[in-house]
PDB file of N, CA and C in Angstrom:
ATOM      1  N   UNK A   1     101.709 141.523  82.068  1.00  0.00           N
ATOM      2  CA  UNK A   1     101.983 140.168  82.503  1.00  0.00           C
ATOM      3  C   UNK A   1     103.342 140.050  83.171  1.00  0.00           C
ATOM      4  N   UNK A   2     104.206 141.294  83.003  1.00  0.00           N
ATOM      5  CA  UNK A   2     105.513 141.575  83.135  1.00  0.00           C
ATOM      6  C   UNK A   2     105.558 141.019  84.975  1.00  0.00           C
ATOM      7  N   UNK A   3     104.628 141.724  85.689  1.00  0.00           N
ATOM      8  CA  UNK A   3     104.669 141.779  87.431  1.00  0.00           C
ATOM      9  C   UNK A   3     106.105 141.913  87.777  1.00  0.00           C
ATOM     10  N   UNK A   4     106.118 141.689  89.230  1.00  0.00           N
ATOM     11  CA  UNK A   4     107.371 142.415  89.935  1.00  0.00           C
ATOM     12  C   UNK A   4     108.714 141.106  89.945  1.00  0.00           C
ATOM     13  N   UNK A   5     109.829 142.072  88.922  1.00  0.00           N
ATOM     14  CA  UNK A   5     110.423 140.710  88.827  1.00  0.00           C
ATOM     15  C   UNK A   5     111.198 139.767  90.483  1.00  0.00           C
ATOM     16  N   UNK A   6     111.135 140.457  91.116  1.00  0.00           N
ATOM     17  CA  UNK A   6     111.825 140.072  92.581  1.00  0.00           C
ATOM     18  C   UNK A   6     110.719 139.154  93.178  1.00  0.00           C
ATOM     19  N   UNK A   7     109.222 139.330  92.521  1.00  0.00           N
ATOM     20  CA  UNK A   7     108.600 138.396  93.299  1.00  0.00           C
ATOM     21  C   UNK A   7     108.756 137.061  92.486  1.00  0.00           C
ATOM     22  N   UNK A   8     108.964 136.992  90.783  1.00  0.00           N
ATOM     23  CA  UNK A   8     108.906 136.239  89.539  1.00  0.00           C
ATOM     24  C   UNK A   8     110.494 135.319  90.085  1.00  0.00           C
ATOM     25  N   UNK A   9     110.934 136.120  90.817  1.00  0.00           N
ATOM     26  CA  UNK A   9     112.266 135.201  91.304  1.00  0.00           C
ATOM     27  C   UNK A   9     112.287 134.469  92.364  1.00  0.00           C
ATOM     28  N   UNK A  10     110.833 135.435  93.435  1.00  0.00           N
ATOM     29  CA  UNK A  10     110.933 134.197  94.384  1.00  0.00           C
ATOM     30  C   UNK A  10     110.333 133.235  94.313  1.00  0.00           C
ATOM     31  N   UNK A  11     109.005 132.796  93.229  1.00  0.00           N
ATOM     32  CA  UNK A  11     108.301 132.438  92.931  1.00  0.00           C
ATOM     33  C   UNK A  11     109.139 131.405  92.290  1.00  0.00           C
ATOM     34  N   UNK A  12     110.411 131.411  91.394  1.00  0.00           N
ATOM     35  CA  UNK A  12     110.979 130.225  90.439  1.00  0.00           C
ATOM     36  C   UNK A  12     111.532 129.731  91.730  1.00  0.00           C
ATOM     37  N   UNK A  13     112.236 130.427  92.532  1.00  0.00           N
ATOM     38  CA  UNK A  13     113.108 129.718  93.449  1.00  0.00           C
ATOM     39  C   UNK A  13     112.904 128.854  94.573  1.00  0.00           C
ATOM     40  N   UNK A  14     111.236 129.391  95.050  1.00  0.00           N
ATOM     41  CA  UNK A  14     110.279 128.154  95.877  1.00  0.00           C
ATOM     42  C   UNK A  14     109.896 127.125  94.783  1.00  0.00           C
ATOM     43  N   UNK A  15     110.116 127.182  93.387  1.00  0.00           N
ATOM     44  CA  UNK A  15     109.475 126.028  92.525  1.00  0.00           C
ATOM     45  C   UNK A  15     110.860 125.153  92.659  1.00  0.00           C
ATOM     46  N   UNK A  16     111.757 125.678  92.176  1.00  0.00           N
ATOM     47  CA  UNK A  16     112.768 124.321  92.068  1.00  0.00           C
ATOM     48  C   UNK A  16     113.393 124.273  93.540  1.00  0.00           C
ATOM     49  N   UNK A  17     113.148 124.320  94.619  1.00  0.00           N
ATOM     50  CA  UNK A  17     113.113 124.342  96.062  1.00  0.00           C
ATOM     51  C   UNK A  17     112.384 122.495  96.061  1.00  0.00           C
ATOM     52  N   UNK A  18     110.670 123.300  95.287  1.00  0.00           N
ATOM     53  CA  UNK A  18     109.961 122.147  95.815  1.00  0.00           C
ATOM     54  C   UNK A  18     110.161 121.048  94.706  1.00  0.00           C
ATOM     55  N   UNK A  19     110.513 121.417  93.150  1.00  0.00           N
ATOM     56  CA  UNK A  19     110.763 120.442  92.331  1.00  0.00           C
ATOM     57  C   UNK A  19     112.240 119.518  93.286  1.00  0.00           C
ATOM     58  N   UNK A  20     113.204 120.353  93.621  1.00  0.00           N
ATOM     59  CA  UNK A  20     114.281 119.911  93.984  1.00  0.00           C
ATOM     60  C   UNK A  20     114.055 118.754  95.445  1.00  0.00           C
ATOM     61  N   UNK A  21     112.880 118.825  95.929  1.00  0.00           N
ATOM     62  CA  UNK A  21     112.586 117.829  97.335  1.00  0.00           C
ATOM     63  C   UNK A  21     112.326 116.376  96.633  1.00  0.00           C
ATOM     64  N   UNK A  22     111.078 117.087  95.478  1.00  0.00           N
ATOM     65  CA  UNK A  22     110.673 115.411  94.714  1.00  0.00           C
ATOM     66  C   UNK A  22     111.911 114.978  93.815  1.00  0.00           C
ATOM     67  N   UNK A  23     113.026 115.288  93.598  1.00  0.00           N
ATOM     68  CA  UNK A  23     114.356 114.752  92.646  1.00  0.00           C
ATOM     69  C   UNK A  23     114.896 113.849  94.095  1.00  0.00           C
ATOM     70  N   UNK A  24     114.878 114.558  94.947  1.00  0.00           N
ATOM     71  CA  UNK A  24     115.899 114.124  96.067  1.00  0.00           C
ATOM     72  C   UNK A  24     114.937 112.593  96.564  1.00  0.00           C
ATOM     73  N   UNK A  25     113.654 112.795  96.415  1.00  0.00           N
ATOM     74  CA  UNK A  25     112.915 111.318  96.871  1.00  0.00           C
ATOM     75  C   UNK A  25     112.935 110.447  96.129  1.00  0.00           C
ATOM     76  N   UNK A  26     113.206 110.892  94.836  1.00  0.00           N
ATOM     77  CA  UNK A  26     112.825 109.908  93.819  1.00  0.00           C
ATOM     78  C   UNK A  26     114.353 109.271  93.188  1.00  0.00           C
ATOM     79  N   UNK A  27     115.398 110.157  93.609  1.00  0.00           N
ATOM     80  CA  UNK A  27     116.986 109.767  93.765  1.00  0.00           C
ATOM     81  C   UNK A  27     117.108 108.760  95.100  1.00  0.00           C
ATOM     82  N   UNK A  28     116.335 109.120  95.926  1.00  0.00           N
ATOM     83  CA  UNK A  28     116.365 108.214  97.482  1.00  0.00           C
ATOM     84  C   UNK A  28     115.834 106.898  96.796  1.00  0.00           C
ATOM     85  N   UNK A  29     114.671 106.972  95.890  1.00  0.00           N
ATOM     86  CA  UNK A  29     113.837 105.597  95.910  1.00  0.00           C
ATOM     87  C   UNK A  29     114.324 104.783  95.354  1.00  0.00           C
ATOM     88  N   UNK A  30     115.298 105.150  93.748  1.00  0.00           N
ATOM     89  CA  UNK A  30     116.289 105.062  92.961  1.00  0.00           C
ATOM     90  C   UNK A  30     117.608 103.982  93.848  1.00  0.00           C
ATOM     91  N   UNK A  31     117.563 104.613  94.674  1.00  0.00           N
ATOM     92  CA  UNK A  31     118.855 103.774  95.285  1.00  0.00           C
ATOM     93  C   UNK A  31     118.155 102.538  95.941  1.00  0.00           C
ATOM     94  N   UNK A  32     116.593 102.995  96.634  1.00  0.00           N
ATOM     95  CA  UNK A  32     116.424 101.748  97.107  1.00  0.00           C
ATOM     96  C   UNK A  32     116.094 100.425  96.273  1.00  0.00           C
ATOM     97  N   UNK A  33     115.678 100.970  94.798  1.00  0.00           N
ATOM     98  CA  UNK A  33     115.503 100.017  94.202  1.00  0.00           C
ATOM     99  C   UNK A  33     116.478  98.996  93.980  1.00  0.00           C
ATOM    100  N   UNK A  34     117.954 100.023  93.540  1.00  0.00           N
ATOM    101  CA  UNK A  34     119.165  99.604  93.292  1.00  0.00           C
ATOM    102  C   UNK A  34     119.673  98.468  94.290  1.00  0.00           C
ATOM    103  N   UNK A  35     119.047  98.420  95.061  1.00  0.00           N
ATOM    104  CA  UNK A  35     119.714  97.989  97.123  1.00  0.00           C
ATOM    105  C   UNK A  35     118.771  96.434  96.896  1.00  0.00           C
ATOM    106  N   UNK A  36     117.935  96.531  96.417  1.00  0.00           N
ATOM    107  CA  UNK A  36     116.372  95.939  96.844  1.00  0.00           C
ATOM    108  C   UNK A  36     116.875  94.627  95.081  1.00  0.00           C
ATOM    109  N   UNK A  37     117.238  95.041  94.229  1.00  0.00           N
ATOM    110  CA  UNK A  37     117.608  93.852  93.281  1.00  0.00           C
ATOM    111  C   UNK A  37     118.927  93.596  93.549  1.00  0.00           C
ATOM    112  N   UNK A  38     119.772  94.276  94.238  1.00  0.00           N
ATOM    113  CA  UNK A  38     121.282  93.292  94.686  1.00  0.00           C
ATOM    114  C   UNK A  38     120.648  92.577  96.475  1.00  0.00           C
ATOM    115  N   UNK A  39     119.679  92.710  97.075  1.00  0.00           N
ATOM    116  CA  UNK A  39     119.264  92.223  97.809  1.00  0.00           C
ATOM    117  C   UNK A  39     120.207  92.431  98.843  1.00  0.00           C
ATOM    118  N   UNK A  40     120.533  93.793  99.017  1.00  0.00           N
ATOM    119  CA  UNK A  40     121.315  94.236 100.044  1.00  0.00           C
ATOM    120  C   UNK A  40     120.420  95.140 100.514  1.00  0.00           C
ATOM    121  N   UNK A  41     119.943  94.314 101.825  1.00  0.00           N
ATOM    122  CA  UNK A  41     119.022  94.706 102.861  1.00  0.00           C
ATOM    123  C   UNK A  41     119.936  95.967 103.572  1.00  0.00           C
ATOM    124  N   UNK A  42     120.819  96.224 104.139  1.00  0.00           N
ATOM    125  CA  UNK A  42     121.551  97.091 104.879  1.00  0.00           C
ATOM    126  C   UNK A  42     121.104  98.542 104.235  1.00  0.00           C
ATOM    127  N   UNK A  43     121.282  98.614 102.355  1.00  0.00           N
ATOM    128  CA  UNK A  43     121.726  99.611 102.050  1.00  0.00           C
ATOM    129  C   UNK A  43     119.941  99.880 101.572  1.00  0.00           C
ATOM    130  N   UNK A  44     119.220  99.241 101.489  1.00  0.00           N
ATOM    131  CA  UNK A  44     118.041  99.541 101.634  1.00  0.00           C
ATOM    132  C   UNK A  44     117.333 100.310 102.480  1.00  0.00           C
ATOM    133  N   UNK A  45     117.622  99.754 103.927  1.00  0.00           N
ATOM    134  CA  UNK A  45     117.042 100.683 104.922  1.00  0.00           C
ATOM    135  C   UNK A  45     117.432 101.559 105.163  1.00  0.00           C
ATOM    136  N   UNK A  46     118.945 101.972 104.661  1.00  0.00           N
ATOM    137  CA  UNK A  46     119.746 102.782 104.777  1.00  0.00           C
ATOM    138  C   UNK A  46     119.105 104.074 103.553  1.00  0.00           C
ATOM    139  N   UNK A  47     118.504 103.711 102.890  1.00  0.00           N
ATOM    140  CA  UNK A  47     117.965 104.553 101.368  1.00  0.00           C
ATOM    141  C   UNK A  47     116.832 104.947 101.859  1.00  0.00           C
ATOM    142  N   UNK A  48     115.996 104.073 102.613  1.00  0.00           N
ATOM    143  CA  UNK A  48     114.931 103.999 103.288  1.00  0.00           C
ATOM    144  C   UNK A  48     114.651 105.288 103.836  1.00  0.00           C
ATOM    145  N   UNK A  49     115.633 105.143 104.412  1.00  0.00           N
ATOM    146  CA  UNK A  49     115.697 106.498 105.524  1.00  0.00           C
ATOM    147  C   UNK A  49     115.708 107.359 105.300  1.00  0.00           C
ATOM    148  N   UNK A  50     116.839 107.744 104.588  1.00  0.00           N
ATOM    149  CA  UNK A  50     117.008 109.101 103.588  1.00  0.00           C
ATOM    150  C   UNK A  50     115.727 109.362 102.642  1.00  0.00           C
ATOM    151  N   UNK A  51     115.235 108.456 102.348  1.00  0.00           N
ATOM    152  CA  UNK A  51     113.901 108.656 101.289  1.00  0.00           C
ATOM    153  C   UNK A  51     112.530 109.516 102.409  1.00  0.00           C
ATOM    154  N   UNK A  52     112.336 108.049 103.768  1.00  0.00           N
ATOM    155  CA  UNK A  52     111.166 109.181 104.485  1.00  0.00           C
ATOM    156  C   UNK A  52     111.801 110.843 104.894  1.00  0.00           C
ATOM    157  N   UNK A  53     113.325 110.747 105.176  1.00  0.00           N
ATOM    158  CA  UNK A  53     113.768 112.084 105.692  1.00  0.00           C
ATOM    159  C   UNK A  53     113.144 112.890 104.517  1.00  0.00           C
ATOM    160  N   UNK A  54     113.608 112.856 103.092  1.00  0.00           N
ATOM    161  CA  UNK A  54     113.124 114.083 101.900  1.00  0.00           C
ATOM    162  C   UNK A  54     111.372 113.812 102.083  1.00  0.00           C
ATOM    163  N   UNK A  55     110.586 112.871 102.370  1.00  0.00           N
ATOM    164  CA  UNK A  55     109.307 113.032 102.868  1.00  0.00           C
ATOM    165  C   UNK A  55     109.162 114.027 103.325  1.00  0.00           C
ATOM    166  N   UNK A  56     109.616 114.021 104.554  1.00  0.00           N
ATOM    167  CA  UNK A  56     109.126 114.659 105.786  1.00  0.00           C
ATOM    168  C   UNK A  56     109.134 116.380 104.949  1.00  0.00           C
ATOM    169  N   UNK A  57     110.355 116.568 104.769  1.00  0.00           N
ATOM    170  CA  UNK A  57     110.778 117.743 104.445  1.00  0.00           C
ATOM    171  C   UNK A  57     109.923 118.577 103.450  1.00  0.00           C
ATOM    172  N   UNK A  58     109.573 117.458 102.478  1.00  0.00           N
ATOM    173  CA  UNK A  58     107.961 117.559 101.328  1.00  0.00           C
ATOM    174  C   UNK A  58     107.211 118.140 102.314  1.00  0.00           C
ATOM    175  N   UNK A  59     106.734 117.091 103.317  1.00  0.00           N
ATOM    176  CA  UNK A  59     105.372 117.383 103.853  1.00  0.00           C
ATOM    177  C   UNK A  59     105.397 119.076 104.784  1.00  0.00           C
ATOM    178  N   UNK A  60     106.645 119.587 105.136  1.00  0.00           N
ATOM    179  CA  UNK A  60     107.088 120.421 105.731  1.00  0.00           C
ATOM    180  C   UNK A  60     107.077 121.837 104.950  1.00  0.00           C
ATOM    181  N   UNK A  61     107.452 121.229 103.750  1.00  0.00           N
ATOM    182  CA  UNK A  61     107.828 122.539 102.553  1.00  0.00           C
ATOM    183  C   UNK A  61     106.236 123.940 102.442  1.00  0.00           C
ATOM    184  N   UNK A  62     106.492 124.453 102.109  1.00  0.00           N
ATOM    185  CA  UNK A  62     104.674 125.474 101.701  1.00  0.00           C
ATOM    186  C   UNK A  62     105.245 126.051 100.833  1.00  0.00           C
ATOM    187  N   UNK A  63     105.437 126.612  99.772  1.00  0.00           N
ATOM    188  CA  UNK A  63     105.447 127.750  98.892  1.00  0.00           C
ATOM    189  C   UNK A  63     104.181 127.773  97.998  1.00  0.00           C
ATOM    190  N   UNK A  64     104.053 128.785  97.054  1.00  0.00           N
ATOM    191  CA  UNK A  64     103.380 129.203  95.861  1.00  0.00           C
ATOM    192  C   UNK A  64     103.160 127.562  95.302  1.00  0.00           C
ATOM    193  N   UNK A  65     102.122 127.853  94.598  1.00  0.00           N
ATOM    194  CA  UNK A  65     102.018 126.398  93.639  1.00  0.00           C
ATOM    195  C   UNK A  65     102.697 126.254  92.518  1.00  0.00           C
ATOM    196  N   UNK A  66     103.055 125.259  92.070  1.00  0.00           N
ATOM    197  CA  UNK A  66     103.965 125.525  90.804  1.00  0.00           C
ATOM    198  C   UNK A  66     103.135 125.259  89.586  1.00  0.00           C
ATOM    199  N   UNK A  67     103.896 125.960  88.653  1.00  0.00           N
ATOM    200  CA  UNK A  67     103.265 126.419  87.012  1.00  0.00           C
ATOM    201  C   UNK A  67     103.344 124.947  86.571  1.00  0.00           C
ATOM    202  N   UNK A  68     102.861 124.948  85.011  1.00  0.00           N
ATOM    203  CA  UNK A  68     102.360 123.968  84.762  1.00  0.00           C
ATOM    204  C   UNK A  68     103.515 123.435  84.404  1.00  0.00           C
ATOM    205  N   UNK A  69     104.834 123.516  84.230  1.00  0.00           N
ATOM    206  CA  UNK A  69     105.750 123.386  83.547  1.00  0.00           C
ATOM    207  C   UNK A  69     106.515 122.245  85.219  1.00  0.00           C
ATOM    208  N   UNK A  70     106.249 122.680  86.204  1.00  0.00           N
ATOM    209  CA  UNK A  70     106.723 122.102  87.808  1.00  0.00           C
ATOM    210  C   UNK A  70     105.595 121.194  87.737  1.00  0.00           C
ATOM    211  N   UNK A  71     104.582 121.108  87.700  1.00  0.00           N
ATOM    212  CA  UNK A  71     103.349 120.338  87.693  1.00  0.00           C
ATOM    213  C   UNK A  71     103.347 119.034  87.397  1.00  0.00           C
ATOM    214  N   UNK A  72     103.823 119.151  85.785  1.00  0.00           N
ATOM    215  CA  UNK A  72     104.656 118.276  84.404  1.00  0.00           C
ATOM    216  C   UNK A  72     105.863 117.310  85.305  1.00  0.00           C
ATOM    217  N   UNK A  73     106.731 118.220  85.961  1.00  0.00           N
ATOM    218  CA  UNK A  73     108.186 117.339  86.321  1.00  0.00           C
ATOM    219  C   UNK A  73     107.376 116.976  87.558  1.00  0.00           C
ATOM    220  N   UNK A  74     106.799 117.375  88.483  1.00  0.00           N
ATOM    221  CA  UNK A  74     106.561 116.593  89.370  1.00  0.00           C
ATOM    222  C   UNK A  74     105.860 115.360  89.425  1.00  0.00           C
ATOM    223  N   UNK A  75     104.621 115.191  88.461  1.00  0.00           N
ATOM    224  CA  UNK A  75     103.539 114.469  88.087  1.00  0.00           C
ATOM    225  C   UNK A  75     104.961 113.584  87.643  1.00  0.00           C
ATOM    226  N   UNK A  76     105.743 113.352  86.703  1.00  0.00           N
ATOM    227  CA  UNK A  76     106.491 112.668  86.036  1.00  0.00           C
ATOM    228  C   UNK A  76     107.468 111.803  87.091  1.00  0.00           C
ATOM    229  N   UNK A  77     107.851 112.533  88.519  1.00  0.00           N
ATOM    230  CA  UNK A  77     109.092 112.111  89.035  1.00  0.00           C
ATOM    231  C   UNK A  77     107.949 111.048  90.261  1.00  0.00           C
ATOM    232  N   UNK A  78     106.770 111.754  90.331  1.00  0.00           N
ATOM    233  CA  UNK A  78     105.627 110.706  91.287  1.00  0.00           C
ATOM    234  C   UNK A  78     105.826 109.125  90.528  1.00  0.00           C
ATOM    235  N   UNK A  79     105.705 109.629  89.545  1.00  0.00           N
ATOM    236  CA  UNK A  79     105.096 108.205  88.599  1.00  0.00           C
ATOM    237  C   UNK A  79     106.593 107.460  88.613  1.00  0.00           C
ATOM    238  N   UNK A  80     107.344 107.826  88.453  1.00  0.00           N
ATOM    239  CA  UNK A  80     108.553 106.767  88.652  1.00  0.00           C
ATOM    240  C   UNK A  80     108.711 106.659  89.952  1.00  0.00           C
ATOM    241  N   UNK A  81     108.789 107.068  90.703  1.00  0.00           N
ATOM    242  CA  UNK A  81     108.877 106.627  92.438  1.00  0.00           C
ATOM    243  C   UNK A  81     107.772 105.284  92.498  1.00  0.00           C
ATOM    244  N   UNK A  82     106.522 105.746  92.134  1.00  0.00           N
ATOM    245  CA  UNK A  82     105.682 104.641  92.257  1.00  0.00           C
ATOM    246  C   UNK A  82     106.091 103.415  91.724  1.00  0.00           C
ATOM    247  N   UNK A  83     106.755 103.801  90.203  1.00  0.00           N
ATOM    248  CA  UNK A  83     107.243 102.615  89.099  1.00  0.00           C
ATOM    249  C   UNK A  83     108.154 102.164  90.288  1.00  0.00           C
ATOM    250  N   UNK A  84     109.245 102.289  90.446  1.00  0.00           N
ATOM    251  CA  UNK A  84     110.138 101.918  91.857  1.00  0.00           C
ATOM    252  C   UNK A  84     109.550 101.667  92.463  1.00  0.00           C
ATOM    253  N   UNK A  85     109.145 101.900  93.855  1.00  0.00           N
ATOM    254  CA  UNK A  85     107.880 101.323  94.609  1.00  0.00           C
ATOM    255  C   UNK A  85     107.382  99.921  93.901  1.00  0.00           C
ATOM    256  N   UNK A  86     106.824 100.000  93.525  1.00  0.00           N
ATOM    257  CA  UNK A  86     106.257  98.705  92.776  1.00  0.00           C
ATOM    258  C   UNK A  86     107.259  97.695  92.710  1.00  0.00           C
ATOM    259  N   UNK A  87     108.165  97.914  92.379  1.00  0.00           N
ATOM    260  CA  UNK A  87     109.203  97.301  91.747  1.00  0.00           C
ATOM    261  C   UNK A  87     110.308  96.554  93.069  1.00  0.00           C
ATOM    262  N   UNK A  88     110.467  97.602  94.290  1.00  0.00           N
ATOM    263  CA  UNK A  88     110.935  97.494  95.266  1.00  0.00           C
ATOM    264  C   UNK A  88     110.248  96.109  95.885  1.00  0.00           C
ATOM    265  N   UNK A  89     108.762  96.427  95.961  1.00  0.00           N
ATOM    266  CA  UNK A  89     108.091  95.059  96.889  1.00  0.00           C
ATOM    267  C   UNK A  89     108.027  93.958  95.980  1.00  0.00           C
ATOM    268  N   UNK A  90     107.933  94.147  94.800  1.00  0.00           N
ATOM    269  CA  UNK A  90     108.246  93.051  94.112  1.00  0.00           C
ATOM    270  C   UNK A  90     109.666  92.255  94.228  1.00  0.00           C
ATOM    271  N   UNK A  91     110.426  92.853  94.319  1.00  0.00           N
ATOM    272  CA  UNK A  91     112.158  92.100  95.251  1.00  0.00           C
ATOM    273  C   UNK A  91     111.791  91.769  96.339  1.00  0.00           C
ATOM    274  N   UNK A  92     111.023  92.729  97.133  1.00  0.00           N
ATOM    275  CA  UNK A  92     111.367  92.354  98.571  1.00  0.00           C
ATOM    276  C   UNK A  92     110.569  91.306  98.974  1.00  0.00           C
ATOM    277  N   UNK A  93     109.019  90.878  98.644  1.00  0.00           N
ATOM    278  CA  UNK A  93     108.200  90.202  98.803  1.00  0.00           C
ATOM    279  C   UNK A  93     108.489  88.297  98.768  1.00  0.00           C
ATOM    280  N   UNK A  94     109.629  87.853  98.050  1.00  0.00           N
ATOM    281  CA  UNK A  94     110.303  86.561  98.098  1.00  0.00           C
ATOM    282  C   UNK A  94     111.071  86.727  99.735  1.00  0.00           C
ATOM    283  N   UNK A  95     112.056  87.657  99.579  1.00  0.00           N
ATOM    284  CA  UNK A  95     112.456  87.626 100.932  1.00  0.00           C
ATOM    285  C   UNK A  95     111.845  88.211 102.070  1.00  0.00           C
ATOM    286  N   UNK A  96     110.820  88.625 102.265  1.00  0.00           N
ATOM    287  CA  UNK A  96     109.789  88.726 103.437  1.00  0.00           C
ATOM    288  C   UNK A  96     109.543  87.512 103.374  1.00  0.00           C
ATOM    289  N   UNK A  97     108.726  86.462 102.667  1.00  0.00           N
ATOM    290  CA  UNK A  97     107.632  85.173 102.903  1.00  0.00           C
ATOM    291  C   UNK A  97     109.078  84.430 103.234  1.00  0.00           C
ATOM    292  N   UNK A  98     109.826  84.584 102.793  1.00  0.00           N
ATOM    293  CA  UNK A  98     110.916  83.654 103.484  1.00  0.00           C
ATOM    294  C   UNK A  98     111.712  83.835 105.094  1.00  0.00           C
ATOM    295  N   UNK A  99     111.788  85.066 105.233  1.00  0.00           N
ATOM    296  CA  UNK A  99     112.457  85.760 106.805  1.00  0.00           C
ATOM    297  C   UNK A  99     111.048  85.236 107.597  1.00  0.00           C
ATOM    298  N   UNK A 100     109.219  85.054 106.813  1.00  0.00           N
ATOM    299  CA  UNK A 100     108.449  84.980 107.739  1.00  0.00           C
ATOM    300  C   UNK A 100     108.468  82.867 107.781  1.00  0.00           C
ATOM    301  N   UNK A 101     108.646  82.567 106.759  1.00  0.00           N
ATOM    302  CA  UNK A 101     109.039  81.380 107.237  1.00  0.00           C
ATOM    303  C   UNK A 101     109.927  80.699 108.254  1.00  0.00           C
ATOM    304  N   UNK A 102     110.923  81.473 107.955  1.00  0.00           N
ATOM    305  CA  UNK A 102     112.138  81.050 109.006  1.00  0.00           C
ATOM    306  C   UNK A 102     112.030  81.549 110.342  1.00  0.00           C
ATOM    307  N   UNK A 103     110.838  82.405 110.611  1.00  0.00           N
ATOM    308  CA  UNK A 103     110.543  83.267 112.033  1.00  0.00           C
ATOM    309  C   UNK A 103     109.787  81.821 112.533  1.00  0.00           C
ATOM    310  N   UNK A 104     108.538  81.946 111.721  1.00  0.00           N
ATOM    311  CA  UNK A 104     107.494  80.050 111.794  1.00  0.00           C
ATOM    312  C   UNK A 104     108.102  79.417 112.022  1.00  0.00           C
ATOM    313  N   UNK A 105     109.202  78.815 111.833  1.00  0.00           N
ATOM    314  CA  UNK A 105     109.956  77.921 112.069  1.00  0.00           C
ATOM    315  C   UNK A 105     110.436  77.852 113.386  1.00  0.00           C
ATOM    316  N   UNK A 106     111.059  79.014 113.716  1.00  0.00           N
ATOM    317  CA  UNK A 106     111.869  79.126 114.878  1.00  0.00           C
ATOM    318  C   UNK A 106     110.887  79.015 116.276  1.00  0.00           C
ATOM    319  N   UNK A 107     109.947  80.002 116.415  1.00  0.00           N
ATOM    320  CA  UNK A 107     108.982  79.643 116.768  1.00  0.00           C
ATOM    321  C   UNK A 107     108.582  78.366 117.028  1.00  0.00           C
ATOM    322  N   UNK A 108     108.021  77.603 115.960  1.00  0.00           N
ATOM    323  CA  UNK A 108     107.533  75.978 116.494  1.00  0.00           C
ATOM    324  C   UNK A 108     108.679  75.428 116.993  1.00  0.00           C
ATOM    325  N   UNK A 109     110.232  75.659 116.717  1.00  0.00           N
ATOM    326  CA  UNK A 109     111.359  74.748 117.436  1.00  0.00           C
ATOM    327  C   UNK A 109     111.041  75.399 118.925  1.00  0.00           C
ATOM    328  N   UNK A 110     111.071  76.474 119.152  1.00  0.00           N
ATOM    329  CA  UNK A 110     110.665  77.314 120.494  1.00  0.00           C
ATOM    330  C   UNK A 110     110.117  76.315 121.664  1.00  0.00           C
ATOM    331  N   UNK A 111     108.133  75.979 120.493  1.00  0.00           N
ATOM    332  CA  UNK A 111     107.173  75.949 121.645  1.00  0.00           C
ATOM    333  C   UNK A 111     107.435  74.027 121.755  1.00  0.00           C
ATOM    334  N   UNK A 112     108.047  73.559 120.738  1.00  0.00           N
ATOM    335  CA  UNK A 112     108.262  71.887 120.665  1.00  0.00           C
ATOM    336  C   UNK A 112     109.360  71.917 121.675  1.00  0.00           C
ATOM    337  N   UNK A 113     110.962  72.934 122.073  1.00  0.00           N
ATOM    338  CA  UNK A 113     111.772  72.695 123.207  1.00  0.00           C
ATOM    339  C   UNK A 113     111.340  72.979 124.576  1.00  0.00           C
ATOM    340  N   UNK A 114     110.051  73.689 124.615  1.00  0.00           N
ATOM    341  CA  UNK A 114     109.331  74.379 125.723  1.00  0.00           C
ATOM    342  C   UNK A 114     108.543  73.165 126.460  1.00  0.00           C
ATOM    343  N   UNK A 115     107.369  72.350 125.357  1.00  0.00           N
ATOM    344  CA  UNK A 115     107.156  71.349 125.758  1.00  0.00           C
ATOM    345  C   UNK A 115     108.061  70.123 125.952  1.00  0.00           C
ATOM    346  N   UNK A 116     108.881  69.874 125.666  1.00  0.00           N
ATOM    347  CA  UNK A 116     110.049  68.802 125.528  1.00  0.00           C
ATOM    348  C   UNK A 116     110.984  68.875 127.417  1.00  0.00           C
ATOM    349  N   UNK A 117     111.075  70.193 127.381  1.00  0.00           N
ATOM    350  CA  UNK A 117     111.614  70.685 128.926  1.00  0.00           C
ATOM    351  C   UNK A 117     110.462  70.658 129.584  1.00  0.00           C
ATOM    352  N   UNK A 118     109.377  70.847 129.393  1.00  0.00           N
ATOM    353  CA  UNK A 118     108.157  70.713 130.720  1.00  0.00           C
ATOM    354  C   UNK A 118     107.978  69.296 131.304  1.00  0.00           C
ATOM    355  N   UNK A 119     107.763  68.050 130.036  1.00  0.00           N
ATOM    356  CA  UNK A 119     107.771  66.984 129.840  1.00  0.00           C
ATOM    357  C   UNK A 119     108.024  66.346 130.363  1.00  0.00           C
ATOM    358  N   UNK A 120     109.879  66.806 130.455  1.00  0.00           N
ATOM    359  CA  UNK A 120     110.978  65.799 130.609  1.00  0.00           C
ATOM    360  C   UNK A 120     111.210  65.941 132.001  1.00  0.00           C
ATOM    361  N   UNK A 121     110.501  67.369 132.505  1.00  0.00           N
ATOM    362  CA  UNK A 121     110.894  67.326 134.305  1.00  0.00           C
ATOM    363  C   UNK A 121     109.436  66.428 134.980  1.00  0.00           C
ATOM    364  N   UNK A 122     108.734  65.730 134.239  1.00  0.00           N
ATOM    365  CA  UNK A 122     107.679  64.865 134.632  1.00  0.00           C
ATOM    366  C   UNK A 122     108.021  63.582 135.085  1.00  0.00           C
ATOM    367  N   UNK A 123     109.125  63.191 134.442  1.00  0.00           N
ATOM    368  CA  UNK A 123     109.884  61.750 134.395  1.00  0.00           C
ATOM    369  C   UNK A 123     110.748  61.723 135.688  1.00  0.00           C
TER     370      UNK A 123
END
């Protein structure tokens, strides 16, 4: 069961490679949550970013599959990203229906000064 230890090393070192991508997303999501209940939009998108960048890099990665022991931490670090996630649109979802109100708004002042100037060159 011993096998070749140089491969047993490259084998740990593509695992916490790929354990080490899902820490870095789930540290990214971590902040956005953090960003997303002080309702600091800036540092959100700013987390945002950094979060799809360790995506990408996931989706990019290939090694060996990991043992059940990488399996365990990964399954574990998914489920809190999601818990976050969840948690994120739940902050953000008051201030979306409100930025989309105030868009509605602006809008009808828009098409009411649009007609008001068509109108008024009638007179």
């Amino acid at each position: 069961m011993g096998g070749d230890p140089a491969r047993q090393q490259d084998l740990t070192a593509t695992m916490n490679a790929s354990i080490g991508i899902y820490q870095d997303i789930a540290t990214a999501t971590a902040r956005m949550l953090a960003a997303a209940r002080r309702a600091d939009w800036d540092a959100l998108v700013s987390a945002e970013s950094a979060c799809a960048s360790h995506i990408e890099r996931a989706r990019a990665a290939t090694g060996d599959p990991l043992d059940a022991e990488g399996r365990r931490l990964k399954a574990q670090l998914i489920r809190r990203m999601l818990a976050d996630d969840a948690e994120i649109r739940a902050c953000v979802q008051p201030w979306m229906k409100q930025l989309e109100e105030m868009l509605s708004l602006s809008a009808r002042r828009a098409r009411a000064g649009d007609s008001y100037r068509h109108g008024a060159g009638d007179t």
